[in-house]
N, C-alpha and C. Protein backbone atom coordinates (compact mmCIF):
# COMPACT_ATOMS: atom_id res chain seq x y z
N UNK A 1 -11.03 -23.86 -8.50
CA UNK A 1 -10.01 -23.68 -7.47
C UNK A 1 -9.34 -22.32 -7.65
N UNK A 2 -8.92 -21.90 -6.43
CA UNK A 2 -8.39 -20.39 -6.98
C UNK A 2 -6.92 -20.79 -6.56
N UNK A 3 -6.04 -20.32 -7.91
CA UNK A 3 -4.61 -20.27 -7.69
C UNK A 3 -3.83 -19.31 -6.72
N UNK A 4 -4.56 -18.16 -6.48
CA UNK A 4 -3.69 -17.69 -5.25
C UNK A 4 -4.17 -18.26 -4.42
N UNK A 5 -4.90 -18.84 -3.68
CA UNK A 5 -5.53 -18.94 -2.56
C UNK A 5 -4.79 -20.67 -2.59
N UNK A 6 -4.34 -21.36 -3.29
CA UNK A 6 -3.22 -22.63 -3.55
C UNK A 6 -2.45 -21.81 -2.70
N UNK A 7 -1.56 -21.47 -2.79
CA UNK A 7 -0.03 -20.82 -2.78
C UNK A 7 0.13 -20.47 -1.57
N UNK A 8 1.27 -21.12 -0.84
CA UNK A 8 1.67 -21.14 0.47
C UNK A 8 1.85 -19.84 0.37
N UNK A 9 1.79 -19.20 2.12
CA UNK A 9 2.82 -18.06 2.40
C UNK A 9 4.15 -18.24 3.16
N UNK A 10 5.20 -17.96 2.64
CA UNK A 10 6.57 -18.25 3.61
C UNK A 10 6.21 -17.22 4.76
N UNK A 11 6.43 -17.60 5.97
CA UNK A 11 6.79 -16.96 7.24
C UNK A 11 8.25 -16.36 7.70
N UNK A 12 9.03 -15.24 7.94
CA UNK A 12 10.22 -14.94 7.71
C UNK A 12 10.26 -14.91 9.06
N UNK A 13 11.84 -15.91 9.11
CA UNK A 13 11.79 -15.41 11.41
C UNK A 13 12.09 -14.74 12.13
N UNK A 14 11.84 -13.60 11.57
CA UNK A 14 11.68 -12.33 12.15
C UNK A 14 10.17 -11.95 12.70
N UNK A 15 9.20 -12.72 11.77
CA UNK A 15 7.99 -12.73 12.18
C UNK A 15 7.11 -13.48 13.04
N UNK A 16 6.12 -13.42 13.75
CA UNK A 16 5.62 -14.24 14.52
C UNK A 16 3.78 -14.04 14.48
N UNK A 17 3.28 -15.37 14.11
CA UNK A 17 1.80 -15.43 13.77
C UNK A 17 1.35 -15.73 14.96
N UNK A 18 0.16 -15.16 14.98
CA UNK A 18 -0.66 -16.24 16.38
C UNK A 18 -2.24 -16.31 15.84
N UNK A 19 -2.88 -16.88 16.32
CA UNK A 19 -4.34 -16.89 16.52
C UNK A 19 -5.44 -17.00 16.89
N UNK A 20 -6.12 -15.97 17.28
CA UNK A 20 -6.98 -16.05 18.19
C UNK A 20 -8.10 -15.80 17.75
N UNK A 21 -9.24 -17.01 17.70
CA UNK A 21 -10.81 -17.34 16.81
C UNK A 21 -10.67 -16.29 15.36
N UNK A 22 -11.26 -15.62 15.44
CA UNK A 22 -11.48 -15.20 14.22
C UNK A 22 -10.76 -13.95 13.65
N UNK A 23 -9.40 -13.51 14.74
CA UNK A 23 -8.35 -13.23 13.80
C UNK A 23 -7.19 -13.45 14.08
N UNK A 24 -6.18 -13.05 13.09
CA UNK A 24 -4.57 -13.31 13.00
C UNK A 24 -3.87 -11.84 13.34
N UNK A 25 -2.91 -11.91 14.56
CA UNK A 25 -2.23 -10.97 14.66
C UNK A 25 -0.89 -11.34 14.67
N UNK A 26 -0.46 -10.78 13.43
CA UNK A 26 0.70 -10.87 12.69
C UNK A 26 1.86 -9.72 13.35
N UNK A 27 2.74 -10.17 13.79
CA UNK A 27 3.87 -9.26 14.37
C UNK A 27 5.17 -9.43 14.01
N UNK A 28 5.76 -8.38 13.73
CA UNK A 28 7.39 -8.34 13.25
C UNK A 28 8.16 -6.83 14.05
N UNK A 29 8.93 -6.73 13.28
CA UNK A 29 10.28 -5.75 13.53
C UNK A 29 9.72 -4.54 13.14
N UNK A 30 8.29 -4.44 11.92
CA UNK A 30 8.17 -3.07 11.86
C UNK A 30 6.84 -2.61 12.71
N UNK A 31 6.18 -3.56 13.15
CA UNK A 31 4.81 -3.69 14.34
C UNK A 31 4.10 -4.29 13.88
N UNK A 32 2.96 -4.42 14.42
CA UNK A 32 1.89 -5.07 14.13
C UNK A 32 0.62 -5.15 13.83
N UNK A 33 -0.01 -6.13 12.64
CA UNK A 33 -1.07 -5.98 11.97
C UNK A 33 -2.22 -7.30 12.27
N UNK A 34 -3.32 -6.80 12.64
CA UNK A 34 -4.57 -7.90 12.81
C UNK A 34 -5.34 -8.23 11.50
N UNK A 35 -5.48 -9.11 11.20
CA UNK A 35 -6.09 -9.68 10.45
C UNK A 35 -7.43 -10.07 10.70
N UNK A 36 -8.71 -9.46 10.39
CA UNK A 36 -10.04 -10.53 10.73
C UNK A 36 -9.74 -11.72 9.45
N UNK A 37 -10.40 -12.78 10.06
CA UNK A 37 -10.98 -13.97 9.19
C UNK A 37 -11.83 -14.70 10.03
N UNK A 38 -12.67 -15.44 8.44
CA UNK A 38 -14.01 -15.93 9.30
C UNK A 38 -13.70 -17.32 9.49
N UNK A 39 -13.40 -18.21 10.62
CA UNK A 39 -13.10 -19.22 10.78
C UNK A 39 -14.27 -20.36 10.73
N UNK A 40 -15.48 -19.64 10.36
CA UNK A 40 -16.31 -20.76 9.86
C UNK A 40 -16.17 -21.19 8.59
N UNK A 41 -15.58 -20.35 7.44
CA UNK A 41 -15.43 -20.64 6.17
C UNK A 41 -13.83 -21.38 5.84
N UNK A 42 -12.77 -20.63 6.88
CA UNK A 42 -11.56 -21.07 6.30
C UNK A 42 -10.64 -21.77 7.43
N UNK A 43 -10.01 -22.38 7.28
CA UNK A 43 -8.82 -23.05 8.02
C UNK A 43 -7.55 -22.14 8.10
N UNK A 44 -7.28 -22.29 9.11
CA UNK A 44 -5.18 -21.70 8.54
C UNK A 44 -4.43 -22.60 9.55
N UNK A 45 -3.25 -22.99 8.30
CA UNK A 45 -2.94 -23.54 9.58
C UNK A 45 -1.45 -23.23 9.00
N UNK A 46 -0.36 -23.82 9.98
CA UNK A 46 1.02 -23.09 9.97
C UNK A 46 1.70 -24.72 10.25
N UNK A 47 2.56 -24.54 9.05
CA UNK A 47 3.23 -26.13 8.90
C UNK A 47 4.99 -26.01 10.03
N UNK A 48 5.42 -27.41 9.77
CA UNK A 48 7.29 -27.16 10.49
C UNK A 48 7.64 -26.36 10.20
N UNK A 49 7.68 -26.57 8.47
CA UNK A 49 8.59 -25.48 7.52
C UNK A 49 8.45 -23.70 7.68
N UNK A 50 7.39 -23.28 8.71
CA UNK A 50 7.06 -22.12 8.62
C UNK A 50 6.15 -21.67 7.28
N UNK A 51 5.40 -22.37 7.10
CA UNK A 51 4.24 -22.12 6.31
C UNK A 51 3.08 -21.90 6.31
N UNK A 52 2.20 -21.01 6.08
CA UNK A 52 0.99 -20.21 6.30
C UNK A 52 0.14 -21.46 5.16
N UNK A 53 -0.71 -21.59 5.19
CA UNK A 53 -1.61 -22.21 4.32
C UNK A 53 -2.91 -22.00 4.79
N UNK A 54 -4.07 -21.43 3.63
CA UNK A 54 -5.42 -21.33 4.34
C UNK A 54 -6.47 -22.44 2.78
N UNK A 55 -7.14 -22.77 3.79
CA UNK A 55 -8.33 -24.10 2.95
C UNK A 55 -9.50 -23.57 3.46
N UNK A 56 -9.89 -23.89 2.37
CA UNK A 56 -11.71 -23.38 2.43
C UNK A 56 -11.85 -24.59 3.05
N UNK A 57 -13.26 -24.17 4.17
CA UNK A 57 -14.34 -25.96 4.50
C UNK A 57 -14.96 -26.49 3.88
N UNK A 58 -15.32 -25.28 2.74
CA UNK A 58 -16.94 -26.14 1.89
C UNK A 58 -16.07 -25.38 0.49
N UNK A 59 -16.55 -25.76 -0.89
CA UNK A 59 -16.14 -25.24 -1.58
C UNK A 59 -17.60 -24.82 -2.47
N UNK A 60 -17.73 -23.69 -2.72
CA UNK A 60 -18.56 -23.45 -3.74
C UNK A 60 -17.80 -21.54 -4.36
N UNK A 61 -18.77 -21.13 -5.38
CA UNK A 61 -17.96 -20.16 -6.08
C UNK A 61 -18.16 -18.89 -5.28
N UNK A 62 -18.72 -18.69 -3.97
CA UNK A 62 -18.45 -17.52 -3.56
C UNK A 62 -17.62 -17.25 -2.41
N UNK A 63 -17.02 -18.83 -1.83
CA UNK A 63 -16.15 -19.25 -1.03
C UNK A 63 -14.54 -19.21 -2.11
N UNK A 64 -14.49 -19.51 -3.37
CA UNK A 64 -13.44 -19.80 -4.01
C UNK A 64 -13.03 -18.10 -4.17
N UNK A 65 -13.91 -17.53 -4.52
CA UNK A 65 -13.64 -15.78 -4.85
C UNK A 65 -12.96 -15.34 -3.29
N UNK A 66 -13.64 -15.80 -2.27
CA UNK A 66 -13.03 -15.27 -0.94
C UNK A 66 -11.54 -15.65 -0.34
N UNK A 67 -11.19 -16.93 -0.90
CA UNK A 67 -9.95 -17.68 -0.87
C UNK A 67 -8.77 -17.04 -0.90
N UNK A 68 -8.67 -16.26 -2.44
CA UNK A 68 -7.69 -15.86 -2.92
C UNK A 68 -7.28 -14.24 -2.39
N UNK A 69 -8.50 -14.11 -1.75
CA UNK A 69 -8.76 -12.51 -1.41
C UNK A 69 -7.92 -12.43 0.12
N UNK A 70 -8.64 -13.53 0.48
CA UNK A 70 -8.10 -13.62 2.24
C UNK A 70 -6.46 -14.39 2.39
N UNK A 71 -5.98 -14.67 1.31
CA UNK A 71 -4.31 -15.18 1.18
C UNK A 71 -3.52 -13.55 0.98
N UNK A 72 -4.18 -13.29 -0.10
CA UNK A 72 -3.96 -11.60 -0.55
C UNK A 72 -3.29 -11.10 1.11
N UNK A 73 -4.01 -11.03 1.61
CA UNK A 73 -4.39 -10.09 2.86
C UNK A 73 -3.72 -10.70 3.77
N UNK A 74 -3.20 -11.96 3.73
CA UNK A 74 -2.46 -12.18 5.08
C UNK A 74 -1.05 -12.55 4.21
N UNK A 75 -0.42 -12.28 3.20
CA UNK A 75 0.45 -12.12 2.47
C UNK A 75 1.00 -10.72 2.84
N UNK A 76 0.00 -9.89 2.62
CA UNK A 76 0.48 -8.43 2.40
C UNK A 76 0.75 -8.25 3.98
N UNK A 77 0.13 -8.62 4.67
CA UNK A 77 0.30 -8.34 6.28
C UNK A 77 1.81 -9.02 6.67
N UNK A 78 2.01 -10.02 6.35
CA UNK A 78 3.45 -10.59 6.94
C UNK A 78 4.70 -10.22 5.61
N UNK A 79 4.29 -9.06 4.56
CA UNK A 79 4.93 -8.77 4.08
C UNK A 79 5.41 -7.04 4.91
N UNK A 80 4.63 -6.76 5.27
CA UNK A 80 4.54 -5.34 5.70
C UNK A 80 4.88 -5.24 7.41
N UNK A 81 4.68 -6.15 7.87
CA UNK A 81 5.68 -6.24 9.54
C UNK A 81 6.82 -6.58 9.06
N UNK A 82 7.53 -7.31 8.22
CA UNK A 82 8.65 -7.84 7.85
C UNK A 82 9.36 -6.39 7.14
N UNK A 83 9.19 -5.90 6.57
CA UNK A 83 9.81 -4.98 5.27
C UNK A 83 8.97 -3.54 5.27
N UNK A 84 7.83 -3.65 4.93
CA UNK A 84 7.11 -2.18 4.64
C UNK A 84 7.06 -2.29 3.06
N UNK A 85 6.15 -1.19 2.92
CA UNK A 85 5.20 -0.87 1.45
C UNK A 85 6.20 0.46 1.29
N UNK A 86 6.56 1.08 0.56
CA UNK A 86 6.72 2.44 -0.09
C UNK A 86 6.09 2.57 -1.55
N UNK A 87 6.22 3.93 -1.16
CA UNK A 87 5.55 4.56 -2.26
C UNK A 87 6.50 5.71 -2.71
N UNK A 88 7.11 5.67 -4.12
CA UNK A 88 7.69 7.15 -4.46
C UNK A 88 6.47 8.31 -5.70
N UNK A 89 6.87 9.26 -5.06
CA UNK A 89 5.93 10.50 -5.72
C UNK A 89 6.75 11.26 -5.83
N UNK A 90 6.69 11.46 -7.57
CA UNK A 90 7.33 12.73 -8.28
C UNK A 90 6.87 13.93 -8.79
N UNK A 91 7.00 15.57 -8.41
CA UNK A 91 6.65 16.06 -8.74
C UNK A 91 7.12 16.87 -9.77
N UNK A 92 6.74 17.38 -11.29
CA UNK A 92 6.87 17.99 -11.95
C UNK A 92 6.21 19.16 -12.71
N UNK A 93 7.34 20.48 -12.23
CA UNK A 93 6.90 21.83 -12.97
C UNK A 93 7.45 22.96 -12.14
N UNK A 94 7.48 24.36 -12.77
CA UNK A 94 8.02 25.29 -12.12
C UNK A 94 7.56 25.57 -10.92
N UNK A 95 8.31 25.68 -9.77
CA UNK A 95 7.89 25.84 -8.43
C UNK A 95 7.24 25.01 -7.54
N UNK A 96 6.92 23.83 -8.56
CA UNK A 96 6.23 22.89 -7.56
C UNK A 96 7.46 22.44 -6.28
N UNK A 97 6.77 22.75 -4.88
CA UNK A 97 8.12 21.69 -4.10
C UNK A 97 7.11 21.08 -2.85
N UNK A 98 7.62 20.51 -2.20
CA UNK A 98 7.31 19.62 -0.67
C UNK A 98 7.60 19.82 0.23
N UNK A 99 7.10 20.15 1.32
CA UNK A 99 8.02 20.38 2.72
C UNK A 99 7.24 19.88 3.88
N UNK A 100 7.48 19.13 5.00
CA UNK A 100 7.17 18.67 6.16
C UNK A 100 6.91 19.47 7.20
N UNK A 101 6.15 20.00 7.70
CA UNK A 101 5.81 20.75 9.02
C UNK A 101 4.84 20.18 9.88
N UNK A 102 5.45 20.60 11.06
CA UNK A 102 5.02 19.32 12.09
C UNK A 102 4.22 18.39 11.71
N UNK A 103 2.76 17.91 11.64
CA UNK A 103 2.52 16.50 11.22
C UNK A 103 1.36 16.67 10.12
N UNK A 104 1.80 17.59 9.22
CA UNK A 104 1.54 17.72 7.58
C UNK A 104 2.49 18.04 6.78
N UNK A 105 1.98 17.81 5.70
CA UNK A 105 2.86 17.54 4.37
C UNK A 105 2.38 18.97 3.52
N UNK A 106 3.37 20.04 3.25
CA UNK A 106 3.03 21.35 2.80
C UNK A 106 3.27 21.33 0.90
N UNK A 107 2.24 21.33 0.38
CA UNK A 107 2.40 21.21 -1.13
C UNK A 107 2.25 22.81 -1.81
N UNK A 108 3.41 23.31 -2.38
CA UNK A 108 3.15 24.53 -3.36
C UNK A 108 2.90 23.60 -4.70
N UNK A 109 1.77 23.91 -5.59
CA UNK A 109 1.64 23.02 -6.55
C UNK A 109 1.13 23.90 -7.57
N UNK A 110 1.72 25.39 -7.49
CA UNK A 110 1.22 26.12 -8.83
C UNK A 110 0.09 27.06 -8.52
N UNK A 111 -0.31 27.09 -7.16
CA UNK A 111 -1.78 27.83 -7.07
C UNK A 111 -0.97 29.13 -6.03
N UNK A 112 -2.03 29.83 -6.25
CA UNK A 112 -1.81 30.61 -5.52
C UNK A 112 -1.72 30.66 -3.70
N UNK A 113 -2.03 29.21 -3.09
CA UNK A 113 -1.93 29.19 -1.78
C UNK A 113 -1.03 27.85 -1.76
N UNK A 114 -0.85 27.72 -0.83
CA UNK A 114 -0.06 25.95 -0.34
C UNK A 114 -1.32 25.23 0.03
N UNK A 115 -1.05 23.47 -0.15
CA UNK A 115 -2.24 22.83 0.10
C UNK A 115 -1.19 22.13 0.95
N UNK A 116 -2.01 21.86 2.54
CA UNK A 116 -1.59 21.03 3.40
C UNK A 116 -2.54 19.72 3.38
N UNK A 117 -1.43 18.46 3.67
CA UNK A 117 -2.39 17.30 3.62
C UNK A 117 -1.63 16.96 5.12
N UNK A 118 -2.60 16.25 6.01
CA UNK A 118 -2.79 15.93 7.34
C UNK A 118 -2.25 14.34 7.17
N UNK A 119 -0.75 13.91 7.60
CA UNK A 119 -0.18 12.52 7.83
C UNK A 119 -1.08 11.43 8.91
N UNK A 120 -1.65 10.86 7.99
CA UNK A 120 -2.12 9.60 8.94
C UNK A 120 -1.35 9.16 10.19
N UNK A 121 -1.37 8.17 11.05
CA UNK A 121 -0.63 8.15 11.99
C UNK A 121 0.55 7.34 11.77
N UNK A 122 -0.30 6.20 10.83
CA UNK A 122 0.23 4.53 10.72
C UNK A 122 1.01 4.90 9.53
N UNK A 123 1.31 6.06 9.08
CA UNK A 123 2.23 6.35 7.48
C UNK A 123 3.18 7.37 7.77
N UNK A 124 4.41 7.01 7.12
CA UNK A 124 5.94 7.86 7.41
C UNK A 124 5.99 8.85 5.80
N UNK A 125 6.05 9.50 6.37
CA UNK A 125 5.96 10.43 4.65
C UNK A 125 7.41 11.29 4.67
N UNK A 126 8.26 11.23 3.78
CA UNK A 126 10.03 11.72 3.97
C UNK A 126 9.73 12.67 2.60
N UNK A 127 10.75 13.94 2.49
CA UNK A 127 10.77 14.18 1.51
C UNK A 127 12.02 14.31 0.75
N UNK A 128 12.92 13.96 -0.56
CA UNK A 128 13.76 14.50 -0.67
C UNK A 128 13.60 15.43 -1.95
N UNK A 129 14.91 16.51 -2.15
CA UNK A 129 14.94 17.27 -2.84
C UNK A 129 14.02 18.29 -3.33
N UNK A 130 12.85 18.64 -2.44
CA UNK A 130 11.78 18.77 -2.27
C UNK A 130 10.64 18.63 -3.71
N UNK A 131 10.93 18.04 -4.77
CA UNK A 131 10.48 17.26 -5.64
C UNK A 131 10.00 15.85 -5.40
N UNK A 132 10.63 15.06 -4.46
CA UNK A 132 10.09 14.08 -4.07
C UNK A 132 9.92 13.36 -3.19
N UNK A 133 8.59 12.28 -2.76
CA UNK A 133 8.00 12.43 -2.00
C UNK A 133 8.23 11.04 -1.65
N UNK A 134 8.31 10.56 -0.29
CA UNK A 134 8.51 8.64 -0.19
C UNK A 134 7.15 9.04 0.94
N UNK A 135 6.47 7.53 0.57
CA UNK A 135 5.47 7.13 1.57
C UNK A 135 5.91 5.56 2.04
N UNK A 136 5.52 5.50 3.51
CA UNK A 136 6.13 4.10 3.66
C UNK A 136 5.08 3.69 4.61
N UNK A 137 4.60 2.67 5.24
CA UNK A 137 3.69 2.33 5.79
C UNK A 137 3.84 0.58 5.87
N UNK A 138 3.47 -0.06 6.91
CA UNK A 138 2.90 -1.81 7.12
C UNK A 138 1.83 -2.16 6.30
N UNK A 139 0.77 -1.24 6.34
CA UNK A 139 -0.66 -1.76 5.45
C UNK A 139 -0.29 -1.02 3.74
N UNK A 140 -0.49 -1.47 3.33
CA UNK A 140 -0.37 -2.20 1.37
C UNK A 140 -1.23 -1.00 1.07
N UNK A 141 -2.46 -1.41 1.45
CA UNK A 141 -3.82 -0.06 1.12
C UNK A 141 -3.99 0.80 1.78
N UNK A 142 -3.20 1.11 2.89
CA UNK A 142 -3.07 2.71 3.32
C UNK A 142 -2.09 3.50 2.45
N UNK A 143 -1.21 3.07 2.36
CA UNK A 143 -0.10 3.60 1.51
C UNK A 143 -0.31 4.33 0.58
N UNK A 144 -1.14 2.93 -0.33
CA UNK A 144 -1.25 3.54 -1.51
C UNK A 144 -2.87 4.71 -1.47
N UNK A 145 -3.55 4.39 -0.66
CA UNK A 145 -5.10 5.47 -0.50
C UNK A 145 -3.90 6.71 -0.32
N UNK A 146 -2.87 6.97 0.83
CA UNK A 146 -2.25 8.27 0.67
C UNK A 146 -1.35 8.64 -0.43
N UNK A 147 -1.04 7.89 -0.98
CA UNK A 147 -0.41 8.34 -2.25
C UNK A 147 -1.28 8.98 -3.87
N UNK A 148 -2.46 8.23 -3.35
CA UNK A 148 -3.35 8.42 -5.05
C UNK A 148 -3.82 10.19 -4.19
N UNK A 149 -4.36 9.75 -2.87
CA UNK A 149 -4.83 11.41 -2.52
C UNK A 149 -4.15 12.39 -2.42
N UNK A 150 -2.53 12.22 -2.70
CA UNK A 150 -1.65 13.17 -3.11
C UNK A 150 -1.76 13.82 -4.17
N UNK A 151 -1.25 12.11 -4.95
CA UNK A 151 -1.51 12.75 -6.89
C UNK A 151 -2.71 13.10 -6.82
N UNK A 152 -3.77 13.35 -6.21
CA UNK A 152 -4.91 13.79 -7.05
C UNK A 152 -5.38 15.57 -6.48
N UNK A 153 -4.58 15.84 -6.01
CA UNK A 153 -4.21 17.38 -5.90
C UNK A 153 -3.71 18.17 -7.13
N UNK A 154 -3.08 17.43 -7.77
CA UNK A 154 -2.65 17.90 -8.97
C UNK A 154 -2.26 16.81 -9.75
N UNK A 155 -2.75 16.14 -10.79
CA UNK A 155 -2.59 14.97 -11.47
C UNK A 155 -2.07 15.27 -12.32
N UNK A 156 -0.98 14.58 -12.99
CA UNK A 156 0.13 15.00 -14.42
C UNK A 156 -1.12 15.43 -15.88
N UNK A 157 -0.62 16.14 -16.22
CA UNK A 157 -1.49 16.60 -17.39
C UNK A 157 -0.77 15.81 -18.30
N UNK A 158 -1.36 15.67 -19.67
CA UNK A 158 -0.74 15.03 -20.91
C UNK A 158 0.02 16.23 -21.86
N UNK A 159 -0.03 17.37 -21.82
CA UNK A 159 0.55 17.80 -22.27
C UNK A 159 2.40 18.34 -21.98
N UNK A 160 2.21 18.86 -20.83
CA UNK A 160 3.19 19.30 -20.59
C UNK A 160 3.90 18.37 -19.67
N UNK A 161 3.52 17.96 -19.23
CA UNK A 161 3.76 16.73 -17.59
C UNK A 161 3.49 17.14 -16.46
N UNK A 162 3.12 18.10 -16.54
CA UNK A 162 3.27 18.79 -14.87
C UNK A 162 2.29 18.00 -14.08
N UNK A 163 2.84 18.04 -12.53
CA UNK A 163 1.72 17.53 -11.95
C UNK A 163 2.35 16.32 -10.80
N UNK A 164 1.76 15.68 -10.53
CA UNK A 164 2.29 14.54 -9.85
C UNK A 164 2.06 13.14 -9.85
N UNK A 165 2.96 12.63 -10.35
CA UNK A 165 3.18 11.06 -10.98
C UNK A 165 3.77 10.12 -9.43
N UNK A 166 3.83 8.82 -9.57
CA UNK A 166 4.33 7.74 -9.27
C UNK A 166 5.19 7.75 -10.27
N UNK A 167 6.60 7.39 -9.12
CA UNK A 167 8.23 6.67 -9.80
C UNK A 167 7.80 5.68 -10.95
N UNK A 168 8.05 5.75 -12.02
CA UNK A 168 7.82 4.96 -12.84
C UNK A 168 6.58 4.60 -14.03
N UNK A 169 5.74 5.93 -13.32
CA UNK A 169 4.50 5.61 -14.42
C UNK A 169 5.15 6.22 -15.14
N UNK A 170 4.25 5.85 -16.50
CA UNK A 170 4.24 6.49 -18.03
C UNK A 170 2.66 7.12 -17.69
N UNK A 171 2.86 9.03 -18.46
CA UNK A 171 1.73 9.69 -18.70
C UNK A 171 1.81 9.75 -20.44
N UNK A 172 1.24 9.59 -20.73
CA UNK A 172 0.78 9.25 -22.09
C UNK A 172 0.79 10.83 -22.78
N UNK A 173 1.71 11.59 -23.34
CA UNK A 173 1.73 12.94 -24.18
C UNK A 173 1.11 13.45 -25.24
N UNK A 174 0.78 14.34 -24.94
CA UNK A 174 -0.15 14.33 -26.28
C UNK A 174 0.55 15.57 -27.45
N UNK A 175 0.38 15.90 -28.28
CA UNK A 175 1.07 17.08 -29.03
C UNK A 175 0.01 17.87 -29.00
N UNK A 176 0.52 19.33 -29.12
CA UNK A 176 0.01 20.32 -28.76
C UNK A 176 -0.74 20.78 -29.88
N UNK A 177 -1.44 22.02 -30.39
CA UNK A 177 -1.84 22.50 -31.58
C UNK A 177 -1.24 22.83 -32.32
N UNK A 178 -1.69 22.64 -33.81
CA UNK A 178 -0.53 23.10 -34.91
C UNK A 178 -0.87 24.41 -35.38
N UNK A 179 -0.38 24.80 -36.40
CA UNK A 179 -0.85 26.36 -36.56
C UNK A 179 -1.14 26.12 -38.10
């Protein structure tokens, strides 16, 4: 049995599910997200209490792996019309900064030119202090696909730090050479 794929989803009433054959279009206050699912494999059904619940028809182990995957996904969807995903990005080192021009994101990151990255449509990218960077978005895995393809313009080195981290990671330091 797969334990996420147990586990109700609360519905917030701000939100509103519907469904039509083989997908779920999930709508709230911040817009709206479709869901495919294969309704030959799974059930969903939506209780008084405002409860999402999905059941496999048949159970075997490549239906149980899909269970927990497809709760995942309509979790993150009525989490993300309801509220939104962010993402914070910190940058560190001399001269590194951020700036917004019309619908790209302008990175000085130490090189000799600026690197522009092109804003998806479905993602809000803010900057403050021009050190740091908020990404906000409805979908879970857009967010974060634009955030790793940020950091990976310039990824924190272990020595010095420079580079660009996520709020809250730890980069692992290393000491430098001795003499």
């Amino acid at each position: 049995m797969s334990k996420i794929g147990k586990k109700k989803i609360l519905i917030p009433k701000e939100v509103n599910l519907s469904i039509n054959g083989g997908s779920i279009d999930v709508k709230g206050p911040l817009g709206i997200k479709k869901i495919n699912l294969n309704t030959k494999l799974f059930d969903v059904k939506i209780s008084k209490n405002n409860e999402l619940s999905i059941e496999p028809k048949r159970k075997n182990d490549d239906i149980k792996k899909m269970w927990g995957v497809n709760r995942s996904l309509l979790n993150n969807a009525v989490i993300g019309v309801n509220k939104g995903f962010v993402k914070t990005l910190e940058m560190t080192g001399v001269g590194y900064k951020a700036a917004i021009k019309d619908n790209s994101l302008n990175l000085q990151l130490g090189y000799s030119h600026g690197t522009d990255f092109e804003i998806p449509k479905d993602v809000k990218i803010s900057v403050e202090k021009q050190t740091i960077i908020n990404i906000s978005g409805l979908d879970k895995q857009l967010v974060g696909t634009v955030a790793s393809k940020i950091k990976s313009f310039r990824p924190s080195e272990p020595y010095k730090g420079k580079g660009i981290k996520e709020k809250g990671e730890y980069i692992l330091r290393k000491e430098g050479k001795k003499k």
